[in-house]
PDB file of N, CA and C in Angstrom:
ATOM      1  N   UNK A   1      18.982   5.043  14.435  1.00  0.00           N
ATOM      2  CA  UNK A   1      19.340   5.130  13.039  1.00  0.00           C
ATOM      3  C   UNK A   1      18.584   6.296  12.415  1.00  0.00           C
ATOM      4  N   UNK A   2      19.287   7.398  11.888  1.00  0.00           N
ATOM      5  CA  UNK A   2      18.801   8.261  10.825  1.00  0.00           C
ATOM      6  C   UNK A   2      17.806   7.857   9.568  1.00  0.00           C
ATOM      7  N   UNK A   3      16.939   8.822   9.264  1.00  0.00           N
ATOM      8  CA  UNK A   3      16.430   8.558   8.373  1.00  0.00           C
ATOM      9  C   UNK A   3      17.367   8.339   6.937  1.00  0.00           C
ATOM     10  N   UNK A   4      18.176   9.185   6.864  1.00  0.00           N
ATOM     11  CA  UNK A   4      19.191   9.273   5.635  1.00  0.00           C
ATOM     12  C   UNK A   4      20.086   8.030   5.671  1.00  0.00           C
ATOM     13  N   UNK A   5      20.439   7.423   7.066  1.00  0.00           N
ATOM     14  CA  UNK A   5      21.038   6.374   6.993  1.00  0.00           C
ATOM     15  C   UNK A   5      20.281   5.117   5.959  1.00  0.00           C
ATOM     16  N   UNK A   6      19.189   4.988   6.761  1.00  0.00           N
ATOM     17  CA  UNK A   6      18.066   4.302   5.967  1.00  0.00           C
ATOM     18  C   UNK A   6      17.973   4.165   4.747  1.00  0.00           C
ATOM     19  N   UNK A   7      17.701   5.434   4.302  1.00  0.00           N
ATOM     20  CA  UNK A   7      17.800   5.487   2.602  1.00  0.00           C
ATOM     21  C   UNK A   7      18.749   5.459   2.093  1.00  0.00           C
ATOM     22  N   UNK A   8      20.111   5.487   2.328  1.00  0.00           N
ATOM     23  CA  UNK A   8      21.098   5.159   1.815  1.00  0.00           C
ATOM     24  C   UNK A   8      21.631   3.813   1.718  1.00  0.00           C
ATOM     25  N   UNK A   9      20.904   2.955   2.796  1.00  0.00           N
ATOM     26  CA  UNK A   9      21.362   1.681   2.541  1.00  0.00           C
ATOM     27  C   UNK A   9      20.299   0.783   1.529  1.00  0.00           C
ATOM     28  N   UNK A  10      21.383  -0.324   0.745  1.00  0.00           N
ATOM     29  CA  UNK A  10      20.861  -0.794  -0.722  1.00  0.00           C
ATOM     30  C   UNK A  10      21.376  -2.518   0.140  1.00  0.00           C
ATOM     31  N   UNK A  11      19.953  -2.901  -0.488  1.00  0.00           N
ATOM     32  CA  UNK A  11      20.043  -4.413   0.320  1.00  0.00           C
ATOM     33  C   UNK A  11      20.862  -4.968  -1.223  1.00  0.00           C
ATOM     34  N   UNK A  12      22.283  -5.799  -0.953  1.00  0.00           N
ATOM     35  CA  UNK A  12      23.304  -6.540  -1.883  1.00  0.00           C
ATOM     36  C   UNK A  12      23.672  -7.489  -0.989  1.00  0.00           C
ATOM     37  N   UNK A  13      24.449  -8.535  -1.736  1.00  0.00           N
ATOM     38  CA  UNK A  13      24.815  -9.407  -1.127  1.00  0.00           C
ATOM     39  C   UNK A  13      25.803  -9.706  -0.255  1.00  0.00           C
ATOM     40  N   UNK A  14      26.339  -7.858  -0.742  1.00  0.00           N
ATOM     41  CA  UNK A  14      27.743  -7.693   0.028  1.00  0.00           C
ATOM     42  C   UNK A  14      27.870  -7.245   1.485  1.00  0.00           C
ATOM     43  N   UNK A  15      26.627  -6.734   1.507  1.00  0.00           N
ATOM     44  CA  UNK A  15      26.801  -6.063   3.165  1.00  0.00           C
ATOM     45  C   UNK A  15      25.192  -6.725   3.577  1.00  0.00           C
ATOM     46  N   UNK A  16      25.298  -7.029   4.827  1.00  0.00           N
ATOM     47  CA  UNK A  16      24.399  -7.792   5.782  1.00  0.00           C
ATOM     48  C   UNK A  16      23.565  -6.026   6.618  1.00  0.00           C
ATOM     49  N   UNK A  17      22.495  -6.252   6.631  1.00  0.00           N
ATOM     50  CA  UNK A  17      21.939  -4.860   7.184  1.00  0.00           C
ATOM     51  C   UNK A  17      21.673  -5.555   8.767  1.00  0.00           C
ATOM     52  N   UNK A  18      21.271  -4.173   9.848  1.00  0.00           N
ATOM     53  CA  UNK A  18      21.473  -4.172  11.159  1.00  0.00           C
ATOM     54  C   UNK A  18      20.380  -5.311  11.594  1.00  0.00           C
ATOM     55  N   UNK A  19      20.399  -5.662  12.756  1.00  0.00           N
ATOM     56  CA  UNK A  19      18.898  -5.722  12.964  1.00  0.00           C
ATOM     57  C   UNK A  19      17.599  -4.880  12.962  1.00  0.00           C
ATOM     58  N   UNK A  20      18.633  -3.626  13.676  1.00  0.00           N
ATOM     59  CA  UNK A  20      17.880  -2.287  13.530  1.00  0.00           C
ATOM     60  C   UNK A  20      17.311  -2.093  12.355  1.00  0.00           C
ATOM     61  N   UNK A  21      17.816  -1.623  11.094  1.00  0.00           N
ATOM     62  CA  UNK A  21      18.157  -1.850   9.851  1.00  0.00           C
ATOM     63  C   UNK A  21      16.433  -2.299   9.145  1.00  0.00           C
ATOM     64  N   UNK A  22      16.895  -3.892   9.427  1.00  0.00           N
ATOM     65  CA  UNK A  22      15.950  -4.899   8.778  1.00  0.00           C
ATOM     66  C   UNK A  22      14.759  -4.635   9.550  1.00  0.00           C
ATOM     67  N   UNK A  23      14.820  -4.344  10.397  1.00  0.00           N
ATOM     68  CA  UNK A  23      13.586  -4.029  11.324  1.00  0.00           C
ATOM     69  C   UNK A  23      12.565  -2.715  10.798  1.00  0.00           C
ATOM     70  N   UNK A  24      13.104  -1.358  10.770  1.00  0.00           N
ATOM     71  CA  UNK A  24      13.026  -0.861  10.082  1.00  0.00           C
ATOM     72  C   UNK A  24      12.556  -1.152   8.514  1.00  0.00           C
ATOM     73  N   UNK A  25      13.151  -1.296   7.808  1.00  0.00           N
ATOM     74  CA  UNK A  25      12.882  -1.704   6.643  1.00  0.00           C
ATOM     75  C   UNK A  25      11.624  -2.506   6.835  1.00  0.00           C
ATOM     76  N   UNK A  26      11.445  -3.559   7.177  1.00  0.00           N
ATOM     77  CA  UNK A  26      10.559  -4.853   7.017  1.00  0.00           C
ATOM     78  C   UNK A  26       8.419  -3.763   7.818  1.00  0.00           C
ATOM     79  N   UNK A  27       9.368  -2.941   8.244  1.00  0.00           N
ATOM     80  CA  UNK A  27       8.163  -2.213   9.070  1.00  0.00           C
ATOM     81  C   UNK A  27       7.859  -1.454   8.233  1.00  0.00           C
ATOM     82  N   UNK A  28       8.368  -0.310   7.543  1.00  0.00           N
ATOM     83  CA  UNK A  28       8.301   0.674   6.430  1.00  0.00           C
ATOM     84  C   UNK A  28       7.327  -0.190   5.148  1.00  0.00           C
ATOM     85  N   UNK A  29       7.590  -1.571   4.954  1.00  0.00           N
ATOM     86  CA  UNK A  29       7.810  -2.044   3.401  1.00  0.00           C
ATOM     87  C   UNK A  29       5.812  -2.620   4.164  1.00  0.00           C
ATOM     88  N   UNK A  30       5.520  -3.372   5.349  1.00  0.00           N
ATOM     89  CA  UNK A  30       4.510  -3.280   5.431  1.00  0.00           C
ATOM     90  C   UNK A  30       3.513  -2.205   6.126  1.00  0.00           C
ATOM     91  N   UNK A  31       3.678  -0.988   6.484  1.00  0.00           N
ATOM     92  CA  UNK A  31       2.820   0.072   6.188  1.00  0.00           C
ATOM     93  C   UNK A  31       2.805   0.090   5.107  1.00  0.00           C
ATOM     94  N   UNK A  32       3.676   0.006   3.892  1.00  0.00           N
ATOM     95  CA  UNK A  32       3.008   0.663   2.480  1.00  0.00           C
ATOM     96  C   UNK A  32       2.326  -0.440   1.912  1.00  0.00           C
ATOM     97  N   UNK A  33       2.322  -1.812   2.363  1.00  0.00           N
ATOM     98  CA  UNK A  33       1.820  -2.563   2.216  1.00  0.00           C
ATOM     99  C   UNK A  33       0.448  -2.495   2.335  1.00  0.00           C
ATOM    100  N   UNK A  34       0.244  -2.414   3.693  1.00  0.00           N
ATOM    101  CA  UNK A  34      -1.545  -1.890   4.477  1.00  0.00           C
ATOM    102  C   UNK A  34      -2.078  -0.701   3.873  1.00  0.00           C
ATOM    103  N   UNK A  35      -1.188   0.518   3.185  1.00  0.00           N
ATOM    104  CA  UNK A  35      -1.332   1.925   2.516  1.00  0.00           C
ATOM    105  C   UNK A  35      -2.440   1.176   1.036  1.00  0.00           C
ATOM    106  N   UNK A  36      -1.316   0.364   0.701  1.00  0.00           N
ATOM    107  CA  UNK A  36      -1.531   0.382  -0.417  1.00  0.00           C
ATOM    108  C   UNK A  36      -3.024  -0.869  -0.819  1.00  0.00           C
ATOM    109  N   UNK A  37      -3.106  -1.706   0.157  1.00  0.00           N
ATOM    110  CA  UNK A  37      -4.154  -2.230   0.198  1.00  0.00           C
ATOM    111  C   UNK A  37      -5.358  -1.848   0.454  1.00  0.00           C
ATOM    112  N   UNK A  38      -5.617  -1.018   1.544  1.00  0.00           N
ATOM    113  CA  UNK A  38      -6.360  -0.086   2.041  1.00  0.00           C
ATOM    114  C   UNK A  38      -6.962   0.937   0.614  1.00  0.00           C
ATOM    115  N   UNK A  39      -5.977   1.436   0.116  1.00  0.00           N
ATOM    116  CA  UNK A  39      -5.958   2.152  -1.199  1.00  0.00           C
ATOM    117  C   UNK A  39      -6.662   1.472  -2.087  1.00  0.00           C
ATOM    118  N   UNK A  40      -6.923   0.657  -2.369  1.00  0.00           N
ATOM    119  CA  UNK A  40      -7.022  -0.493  -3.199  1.00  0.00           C
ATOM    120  C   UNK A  40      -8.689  -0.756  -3.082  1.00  0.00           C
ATOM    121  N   UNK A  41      -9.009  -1.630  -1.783  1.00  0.00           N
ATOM    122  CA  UNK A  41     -10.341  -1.483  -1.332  1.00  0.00           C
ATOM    123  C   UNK A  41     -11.255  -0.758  -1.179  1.00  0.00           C
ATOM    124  N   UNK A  42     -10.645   0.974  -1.387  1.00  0.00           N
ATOM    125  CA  UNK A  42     -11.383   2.132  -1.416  1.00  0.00           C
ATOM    126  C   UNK A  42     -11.919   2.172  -2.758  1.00  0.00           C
ATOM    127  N   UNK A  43     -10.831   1.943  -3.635  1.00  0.00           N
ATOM    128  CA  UNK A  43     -11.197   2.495  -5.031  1.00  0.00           C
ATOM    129  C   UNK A  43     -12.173   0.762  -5.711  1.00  0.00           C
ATOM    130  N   UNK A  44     -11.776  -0.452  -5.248  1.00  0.00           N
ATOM    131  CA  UNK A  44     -13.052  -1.299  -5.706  1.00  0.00           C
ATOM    132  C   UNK A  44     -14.354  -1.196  -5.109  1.00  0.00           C
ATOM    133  N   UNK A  45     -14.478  -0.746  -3.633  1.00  0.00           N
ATOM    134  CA  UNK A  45     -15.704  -0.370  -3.183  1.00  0.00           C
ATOM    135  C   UNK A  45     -16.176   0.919  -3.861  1.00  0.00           C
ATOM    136  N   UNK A  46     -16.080   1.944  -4.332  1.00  0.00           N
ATOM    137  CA  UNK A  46     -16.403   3.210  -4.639  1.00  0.00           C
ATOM    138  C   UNK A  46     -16.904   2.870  -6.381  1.00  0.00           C
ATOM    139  N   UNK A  47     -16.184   1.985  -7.256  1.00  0.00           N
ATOM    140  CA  UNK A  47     -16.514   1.485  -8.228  1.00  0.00           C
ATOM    141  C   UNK A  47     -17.486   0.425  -8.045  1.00  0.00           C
ATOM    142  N   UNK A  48     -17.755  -0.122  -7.142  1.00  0.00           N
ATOM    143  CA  UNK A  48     -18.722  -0.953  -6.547  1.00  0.00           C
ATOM    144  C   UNK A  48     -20.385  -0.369  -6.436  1.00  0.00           C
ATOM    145  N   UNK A  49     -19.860   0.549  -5.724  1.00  0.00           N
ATOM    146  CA  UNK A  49     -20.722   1.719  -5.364  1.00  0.00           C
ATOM    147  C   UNK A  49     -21.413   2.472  -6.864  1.00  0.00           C
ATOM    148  N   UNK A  50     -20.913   2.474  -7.760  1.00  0.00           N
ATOM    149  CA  UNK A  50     -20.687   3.410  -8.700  1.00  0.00           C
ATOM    150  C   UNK A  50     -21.443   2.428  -9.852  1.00  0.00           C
ATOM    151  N   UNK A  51     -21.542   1.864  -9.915  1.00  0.00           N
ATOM    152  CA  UNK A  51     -21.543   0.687 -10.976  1.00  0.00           C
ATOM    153  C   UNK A  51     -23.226   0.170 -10.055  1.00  0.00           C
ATOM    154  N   UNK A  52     -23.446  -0.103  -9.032  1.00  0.00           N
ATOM    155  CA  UNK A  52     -24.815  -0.492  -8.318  1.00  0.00           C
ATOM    156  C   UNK A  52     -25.383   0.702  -8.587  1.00  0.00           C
ATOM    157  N   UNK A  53     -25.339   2.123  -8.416  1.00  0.00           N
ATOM    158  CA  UNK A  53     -26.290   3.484  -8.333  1.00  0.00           C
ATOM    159  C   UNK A  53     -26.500   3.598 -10.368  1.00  0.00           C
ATOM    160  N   UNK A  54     -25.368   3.203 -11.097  1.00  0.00           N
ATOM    161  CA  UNK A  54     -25.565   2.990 -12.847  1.00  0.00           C
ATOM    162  C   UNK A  54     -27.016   2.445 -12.849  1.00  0.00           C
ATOM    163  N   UNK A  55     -26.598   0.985 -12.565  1.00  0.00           N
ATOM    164  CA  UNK A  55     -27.579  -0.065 -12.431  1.00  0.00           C
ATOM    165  C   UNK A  55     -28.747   0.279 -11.906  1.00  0.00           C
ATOM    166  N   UNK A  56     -29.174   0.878 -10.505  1.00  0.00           N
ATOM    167  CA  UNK A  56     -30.271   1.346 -10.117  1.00  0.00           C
ATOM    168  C   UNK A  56     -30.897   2.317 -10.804  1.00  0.00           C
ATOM    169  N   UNK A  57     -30.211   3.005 -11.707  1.00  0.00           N
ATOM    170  CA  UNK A  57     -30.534   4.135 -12.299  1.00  0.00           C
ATOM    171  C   UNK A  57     -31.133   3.642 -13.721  1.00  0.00           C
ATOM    172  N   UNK A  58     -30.679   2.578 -13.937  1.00  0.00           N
ATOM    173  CA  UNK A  58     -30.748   2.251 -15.238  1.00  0.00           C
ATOM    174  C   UNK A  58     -32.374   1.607 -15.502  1.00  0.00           C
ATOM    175  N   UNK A  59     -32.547   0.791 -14.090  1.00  0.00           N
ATOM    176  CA  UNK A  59     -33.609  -0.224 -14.141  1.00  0.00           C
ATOM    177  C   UNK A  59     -34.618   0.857 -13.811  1.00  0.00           C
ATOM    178  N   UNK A  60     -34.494   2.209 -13.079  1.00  0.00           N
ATOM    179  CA  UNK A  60     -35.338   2.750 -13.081  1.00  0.00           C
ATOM    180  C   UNK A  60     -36.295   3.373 -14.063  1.00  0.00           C
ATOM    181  N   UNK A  61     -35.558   3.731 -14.925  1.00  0.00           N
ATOM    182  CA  UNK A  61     -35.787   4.385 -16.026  1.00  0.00           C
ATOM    183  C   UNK A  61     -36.545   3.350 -17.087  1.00  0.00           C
ATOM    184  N   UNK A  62     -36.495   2.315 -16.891  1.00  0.00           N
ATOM    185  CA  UNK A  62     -37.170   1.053 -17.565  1.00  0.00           C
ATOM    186  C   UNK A  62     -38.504   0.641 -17.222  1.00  0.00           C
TER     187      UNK A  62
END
Protein backbone atom coordinates (compact mmCIF):
# COMPACT_ATOMS: atom_id res chain seq x y z
CA UNK A 1 0.00 0.00 0.00
CA UNK A 2 1.18 3.55 -1.00
CA UNK A 3 1.70 6.14 1.18
CA UNK A 4 -0.94 8.40 -0.71
CA UNK A 5 -3.22 5.50 -0.64
CA UNK A 6 -3.06 5.77 3.11
CA UNK A 7 -3.78 9.26 3.36
CA UNK A 8 -6.46 9.26 1.26
CA UNK A 9 -8.39 6.84 3.02
CA UNK A 10 -11.12 8.42 5.68
CA UNK A 11 -12.29 5.82 8.27
CA UNK A 12 -16.70 6.11 7.63
CA UNK A 13 -19.04 3.78 8.07
CA UNK A 14 -19.32 3.23 4.54
CA UNK A 15 -16.24 1.54 3.52
CA UNK A 16 -14.50 -1.19 5.79
CA UNK A 17 -10.49 -0.51 5.52
CA UNK A 18 -7.88 -3.46 4.53
CA UNK A 19 -6.31 -5.38 7.01
CA UNK A 20 -3.32 -3.96 5.54
CA UNK A 21 -4.99 -0.66 5.91
CA UNK A 22 -5.93 -0.97 9.70
CA UNK A 23 -2.68 -2.32 10.36
CA UNK A 24 -1.00 0.43 9.13
CA UNK A 25 -3.06 2.93 10.55
CA UNK A 26 -3.31 1.37 14.15
CA UNK A 27 0.80 1.34 13.86
CA UNK A 28 1.19 5.02 12.60
CA UNK A 29 -1.58 6.28 15.34
CA UNK A 30 0.74 4.44 18.12
CA UNK A 31 4.21 5.76 17.16
CA UNK A 32 2.68 9.17 17.52
CA UNK A 33 1.36 7.94 20.46
CA UNK A 34 4.99 6.88 22.06
CA UNK A 35 6.22 10.45 20.01
CA UNK A 36 4.02 12.18 21.79
CA UNK A 37 4.41 10.73 25.23
CA UNK A 38 7.99 10.60 25.15
CA UNK A 39 7.54 14.42 24.23
CA UNK A 40 5.66 14.93 27.12
CA UNK A 41 8.07 13.35 29.80
CA UNK A 42 10.88 15.42 28.38
CA UNK A 43 9.26 18.64 28.86
CA UNK A 44 7.83 17.57 32.74
CA UNK A 45 11.28 16.31 33.59
CA UNK A 46 13.20 19.47 32.26
CA UNK A 47 10.51 21.65 34.23
CA UNK A 48 11.25 19.32 37.01
CA UNK A 49 14.71 19.98 36.60
CA UNK A 50 14.11 23.66 36.31
CA UNK A 51 11.93 24.34 39.16
CA UNK A 52 14.57 21.99 41.73
CA UNK A 53 17.91 24.24 40.41
CA UNK A 54 14.99 27.71 41.21
CA UNK A 55 14.63 26.11 44.51
CA UNK A 56 18.30 25.28 45.14
CA UNK A 57 19.11 28.59 44.14
CA UNK A 58 16.71 30.15 46.13
CA UNK A 59 17.56 28.40 49.56
CA UNK A 60 20.97 29.28 48.79
CA UNK A 61 20.84 32.67 48.81
CA UNK A 62 18.97 32.50 52.26
Amino acid sequence: MSEEELNSYRLTSLEEPSDEMLERIMADAAADARRRGEDADRRFFDELRERINKERQRLQMS
